[in-house]
C-alpha atoms as a PDB file:
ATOM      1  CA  UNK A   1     120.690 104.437  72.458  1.00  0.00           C
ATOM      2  CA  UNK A   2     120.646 102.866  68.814  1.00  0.00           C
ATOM      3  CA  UNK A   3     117.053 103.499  67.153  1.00  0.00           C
ATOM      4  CA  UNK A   4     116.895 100.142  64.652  1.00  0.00           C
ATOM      5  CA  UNK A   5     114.319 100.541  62.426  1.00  0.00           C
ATOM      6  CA  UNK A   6     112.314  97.508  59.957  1.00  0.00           C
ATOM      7  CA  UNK A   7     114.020  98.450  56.684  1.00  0.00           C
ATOM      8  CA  UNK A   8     116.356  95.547  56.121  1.00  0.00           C
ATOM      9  CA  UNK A   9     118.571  95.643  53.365  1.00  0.00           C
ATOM     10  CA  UNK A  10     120.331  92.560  51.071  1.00  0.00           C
ATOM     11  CA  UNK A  11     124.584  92.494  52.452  1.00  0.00           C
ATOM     12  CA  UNK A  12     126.887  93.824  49.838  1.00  0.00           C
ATOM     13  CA  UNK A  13     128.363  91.419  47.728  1.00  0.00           C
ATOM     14  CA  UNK A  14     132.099  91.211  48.854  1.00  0.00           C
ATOM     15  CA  UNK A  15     134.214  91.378  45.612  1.00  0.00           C
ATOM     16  CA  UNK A  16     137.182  92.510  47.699  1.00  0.00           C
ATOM     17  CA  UNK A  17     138.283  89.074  48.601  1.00  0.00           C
ATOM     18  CA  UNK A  18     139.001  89.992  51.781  1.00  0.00           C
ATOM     19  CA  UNK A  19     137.740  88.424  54.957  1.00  0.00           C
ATOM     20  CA  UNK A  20     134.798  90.164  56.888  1.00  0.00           C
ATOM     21  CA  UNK A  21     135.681  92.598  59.640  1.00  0.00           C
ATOM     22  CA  UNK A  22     134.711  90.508  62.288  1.00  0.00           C
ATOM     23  CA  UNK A  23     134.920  87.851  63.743  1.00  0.00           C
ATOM     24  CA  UNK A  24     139.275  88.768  63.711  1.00  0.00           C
ATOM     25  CA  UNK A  25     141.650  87.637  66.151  1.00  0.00           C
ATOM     26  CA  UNK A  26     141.005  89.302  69.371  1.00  0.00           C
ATOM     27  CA  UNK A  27     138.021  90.178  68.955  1.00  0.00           C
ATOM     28  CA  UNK A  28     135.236  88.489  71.549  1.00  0.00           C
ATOM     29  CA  UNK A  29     131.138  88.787  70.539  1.00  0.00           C
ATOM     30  CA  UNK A  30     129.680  89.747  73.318  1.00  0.00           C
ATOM     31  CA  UNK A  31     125.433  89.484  71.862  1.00  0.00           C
ATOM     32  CA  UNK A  32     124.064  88.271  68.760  1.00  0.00           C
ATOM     33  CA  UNK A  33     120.665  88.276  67.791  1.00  0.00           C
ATOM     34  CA  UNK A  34     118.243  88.207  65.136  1.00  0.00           C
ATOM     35  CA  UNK A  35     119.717  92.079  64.596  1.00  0.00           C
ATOM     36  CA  UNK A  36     123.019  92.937  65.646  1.00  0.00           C
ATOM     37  CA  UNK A  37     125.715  91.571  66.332  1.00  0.00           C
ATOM     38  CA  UNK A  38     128.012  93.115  68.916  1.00  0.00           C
ATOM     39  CA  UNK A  39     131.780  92.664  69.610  1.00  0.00           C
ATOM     40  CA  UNK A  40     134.128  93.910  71.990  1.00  0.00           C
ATOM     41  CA  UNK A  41     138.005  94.907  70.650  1.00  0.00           C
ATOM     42  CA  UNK A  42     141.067  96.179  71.489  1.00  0.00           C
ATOM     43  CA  UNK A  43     143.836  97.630  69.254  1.00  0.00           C
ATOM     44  CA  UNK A  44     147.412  96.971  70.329  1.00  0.00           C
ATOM     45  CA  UNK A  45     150.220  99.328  69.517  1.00  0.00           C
ATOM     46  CA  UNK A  46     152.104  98.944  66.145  1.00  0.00           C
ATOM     47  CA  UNK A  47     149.844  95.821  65.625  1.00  0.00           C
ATOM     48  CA  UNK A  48     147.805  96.559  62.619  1.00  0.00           C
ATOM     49  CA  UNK A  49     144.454  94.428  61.752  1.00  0.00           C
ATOM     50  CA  UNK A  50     144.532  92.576  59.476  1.00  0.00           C
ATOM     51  CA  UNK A  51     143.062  94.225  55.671  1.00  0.00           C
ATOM     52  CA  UNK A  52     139.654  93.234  55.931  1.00  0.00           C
ATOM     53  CA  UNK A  53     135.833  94.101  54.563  1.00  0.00           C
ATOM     54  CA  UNK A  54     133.310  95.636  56.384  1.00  0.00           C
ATOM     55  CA  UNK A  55     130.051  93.642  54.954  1.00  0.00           C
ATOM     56  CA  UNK A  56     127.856  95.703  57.503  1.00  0.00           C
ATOM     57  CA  UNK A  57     127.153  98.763  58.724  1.00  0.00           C
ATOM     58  CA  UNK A  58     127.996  99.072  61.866  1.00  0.00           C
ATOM     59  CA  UNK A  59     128.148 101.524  65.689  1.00  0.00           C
ATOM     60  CA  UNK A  60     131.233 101.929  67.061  1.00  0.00           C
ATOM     61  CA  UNK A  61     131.717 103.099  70.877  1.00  0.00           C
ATOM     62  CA  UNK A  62     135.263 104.109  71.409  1.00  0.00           C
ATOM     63  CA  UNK A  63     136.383 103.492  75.037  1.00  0.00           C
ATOM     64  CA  UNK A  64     139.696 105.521  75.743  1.00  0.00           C
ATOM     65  CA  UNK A  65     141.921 108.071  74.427  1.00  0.00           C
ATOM     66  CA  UNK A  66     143.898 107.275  71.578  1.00  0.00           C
ATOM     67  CA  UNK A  67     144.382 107.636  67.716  1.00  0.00           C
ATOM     68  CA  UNK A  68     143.961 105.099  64.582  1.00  0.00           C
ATOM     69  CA  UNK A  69     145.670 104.942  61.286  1.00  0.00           C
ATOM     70  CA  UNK A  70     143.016 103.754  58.892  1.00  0.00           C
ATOM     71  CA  UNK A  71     144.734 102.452  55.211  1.00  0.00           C
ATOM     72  CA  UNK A  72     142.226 101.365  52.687  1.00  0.00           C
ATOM     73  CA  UNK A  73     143.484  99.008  50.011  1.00  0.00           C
ATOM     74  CA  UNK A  74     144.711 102.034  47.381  1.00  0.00           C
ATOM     75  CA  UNK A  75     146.933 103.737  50.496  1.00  0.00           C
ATOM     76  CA  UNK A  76     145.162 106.639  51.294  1.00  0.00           C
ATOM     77  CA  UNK A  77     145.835 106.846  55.008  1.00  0.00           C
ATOM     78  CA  UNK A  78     143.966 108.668  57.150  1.00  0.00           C
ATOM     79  CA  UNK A  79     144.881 109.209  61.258  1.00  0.00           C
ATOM     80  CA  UNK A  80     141.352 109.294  63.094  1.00  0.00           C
ATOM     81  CA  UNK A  81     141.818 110.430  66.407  1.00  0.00           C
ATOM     82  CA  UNK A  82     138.992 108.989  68.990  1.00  0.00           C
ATOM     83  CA  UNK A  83     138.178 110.381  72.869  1.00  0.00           C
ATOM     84  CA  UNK A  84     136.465 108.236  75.570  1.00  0.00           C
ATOM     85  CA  UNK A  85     133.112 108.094  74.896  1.00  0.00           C
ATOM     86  CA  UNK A  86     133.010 109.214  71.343  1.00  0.00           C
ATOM     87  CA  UNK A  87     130.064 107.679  68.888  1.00  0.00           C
ATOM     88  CA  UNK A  88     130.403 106.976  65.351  1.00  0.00           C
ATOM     89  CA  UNK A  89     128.675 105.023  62.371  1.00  0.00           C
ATOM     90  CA  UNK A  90     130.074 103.825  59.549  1.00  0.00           C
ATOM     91  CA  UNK A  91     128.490 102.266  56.887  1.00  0.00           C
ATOM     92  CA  UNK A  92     129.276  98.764  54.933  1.00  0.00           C
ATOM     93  CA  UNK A  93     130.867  98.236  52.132  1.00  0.00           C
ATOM     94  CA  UNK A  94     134.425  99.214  52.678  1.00  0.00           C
ATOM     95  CA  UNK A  95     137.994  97.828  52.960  1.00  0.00           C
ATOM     96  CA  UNK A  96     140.779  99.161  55.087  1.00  0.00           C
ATOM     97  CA  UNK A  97     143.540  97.865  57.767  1.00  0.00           C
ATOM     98  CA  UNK A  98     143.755  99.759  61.148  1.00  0.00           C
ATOM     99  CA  UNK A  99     146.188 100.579  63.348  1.00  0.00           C
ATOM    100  CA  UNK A 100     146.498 101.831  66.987  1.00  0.00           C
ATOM    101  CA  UNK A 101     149.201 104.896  66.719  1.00  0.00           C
ATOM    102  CA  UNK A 102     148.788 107.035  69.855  1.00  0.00           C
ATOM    103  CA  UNK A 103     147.270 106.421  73.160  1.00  0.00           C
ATOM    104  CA  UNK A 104     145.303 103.183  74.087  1.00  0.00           C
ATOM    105  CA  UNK A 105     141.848 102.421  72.337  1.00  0.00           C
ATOM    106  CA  UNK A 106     139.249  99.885  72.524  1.00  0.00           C
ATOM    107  CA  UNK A 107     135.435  99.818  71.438  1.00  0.00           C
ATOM    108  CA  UNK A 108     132.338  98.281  71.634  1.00  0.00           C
ATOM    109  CA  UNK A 109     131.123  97.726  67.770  1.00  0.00           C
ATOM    110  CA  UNK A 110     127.661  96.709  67.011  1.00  0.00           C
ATOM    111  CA  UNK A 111     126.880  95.424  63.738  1.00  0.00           C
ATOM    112  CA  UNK A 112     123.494  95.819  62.228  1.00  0.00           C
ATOM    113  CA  UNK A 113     121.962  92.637  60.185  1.00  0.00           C
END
């Protein structure tokens, strides 16, 4: 269960010049409303997304077994490895590219407004 709360806040000005997170190809909204937005997507193997902006924060449900290579714009990779069932939030404001290395993953991320 996601708590959302009345404290809205202005979006980030996006001086990255990258495109916003979502919507990206493959990716399939599943509910919007007047405070999330939630999407449905699957990494494939050795397919990374493209570099992109995160512009809000946002809940991410992972939905197998499987590990992600995360590069921001300056390189530093990181490998995040994610179990079935595993909850995590991540706030807006950030660039990186991602990239299904091990196992299978897919999630259900809901972005707040």
């Amino acid at each position: 269960m996601v708590d959302l709360k009345d404290h809205p806040s202005p979006p980030p000005v996006n001086k990255s010049g990258l495109p916003n997170a979502f919507p990206r190809p493959g990716s399939k909204k599943i509910l919007e409303n007047d405070r999330v937005i939630v999407w449905n997507y699957t990494w494939m193997p050795g397919v990374p997304t493209p570099m992109h902006y995160h512009d809000k924060d946002v809940v991410v449900v992972y939905r197998y077994d499987g590990s992600l290579k995360s590069t921001p714009p300056k390189g530093d990779v990181v490998v995040n490895d994610y179990k079935f069932g595993t909850i995590k939030f991540n706030l807006r404001d950030r660039s990186h590219s991602e990239e299904l290395v091990k196992g299978q993953q897919s999630a259900i991320m809901m972005e707040m407004k």
